[in-house]
Protein backbone atom coordinates (compact mmCIF):
# COMPACT_ATOMS: atom_id res chain seq x y z
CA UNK A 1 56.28 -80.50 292.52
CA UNK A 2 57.02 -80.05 288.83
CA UNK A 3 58.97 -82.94 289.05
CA UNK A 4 56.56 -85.27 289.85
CA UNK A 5 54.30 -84.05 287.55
CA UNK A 6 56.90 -84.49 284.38
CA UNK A 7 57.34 -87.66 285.76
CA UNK A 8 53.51 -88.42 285.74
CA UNK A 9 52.98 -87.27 282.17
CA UNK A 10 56.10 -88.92 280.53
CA UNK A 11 54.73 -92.07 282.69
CA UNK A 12 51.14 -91.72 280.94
CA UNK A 13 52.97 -90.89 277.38
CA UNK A 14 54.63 -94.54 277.96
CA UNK A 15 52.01 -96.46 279.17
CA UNK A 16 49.92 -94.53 276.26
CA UNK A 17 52.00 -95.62 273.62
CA UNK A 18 52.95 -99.24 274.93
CA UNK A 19 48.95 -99.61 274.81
CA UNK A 20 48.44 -98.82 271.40
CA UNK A 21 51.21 -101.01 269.96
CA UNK A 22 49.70 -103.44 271.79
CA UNK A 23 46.31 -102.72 269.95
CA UNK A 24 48.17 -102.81 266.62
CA UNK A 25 49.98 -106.10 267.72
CA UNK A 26 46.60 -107.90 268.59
CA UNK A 27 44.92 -106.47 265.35
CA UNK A 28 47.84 -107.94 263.55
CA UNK A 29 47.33 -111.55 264.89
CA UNK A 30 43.74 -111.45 264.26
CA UNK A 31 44.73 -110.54 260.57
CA UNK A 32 46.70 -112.76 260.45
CA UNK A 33 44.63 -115.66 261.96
CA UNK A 34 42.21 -115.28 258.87
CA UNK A 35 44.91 -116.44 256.32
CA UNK A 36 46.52 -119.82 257.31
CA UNK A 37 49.94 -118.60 258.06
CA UNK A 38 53.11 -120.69 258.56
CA UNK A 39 53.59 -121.30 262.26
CA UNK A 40 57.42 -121.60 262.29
CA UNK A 41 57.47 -117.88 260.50
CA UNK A 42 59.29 -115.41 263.08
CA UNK A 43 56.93 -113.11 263.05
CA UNK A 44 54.09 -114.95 263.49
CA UNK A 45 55.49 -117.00 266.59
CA UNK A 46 56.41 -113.56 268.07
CA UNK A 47 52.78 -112.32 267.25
CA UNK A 48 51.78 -115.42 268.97
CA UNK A 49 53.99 -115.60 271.87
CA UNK A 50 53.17 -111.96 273.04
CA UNK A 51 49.79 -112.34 272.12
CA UNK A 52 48.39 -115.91 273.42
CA UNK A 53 48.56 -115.16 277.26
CA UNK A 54 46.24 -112.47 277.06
CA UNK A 55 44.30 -114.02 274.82
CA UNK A 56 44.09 -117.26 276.30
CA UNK A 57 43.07 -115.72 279.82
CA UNK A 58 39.66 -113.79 278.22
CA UNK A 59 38.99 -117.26 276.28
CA UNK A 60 39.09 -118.94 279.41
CA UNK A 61 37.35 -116.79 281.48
CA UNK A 62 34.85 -115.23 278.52
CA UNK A 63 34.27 -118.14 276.50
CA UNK A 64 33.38 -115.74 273.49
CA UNK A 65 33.05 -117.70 270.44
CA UNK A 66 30.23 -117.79 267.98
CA UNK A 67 29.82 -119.89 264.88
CA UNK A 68 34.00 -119.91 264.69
CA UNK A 69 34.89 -116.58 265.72
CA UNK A 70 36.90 -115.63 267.98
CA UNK A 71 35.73 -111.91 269.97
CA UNK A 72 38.54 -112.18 272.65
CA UNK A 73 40.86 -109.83 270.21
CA UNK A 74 37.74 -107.31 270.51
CA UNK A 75 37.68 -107.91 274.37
CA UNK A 76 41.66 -106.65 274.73
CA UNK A 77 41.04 -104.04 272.08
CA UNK A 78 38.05 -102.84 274.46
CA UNK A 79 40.00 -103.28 277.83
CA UNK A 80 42.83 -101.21 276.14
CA UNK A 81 40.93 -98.38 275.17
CA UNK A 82 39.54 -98.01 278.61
CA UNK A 83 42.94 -97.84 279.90
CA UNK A 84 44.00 -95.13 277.67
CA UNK A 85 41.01 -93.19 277.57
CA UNK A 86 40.34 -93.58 281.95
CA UNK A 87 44.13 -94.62 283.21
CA UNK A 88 46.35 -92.34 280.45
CA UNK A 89 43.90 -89.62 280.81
CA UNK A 90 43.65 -89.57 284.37
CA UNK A 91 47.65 -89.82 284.99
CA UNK A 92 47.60 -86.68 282.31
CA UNK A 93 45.27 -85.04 284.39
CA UNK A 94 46.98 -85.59 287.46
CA UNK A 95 50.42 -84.49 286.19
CA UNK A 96 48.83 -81.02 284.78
CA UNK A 97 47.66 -80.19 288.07
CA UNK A 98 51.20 -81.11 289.55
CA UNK A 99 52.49 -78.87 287.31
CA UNK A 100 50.48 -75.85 287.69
């Protein structure tokens, strides 16, 4: 069964660390979003393009914004450290006991 729990915990250590890039990717665009950046930039239309769907789903479905500003980014930064701190966690959990 120490199989399946290595392959639990390297599984949480991925989904761990593809979360917080994430985090840092969505913190970027909302830095970003405060300076008026050039939209045919590289980096900002990859910021955008991995960054709008999610974003676009919480605006439509939370329409969360006061007086100009925008609180989806703080929405996903919320959802994602739920998922680390209940999903990662839990599959961390899960694989210790598999190993022991």
């Amino acid at each position: 069964m120490f199989i399946l729990g290595n392959l639990l915990a390297a599984l949480a250590s991925v989904i761990g660390l593809v979360l917080n890039l994430y985090m840092y990717i969505i913190i970027a665009r909302a830095v970003i979003s405060w300076v008026n950046p050039d939209p045919y930039n590289p980096i900002v239309r990859f910021l955008y393009s991995i960054t709008d769907p999610v974003l676009l789903t919480i605006r439509r479905r939370l329409p969360l914004s006061f007086g100009g500003i925008d609180f989806s980014p703080i929405v996903v930064i919320l959802a994602i450290i739920f998922l680390q701190r209940f999903l990662v966690a839990s599959l961390h959990d899960l694989a210790r006991q598999f190993v022991h």
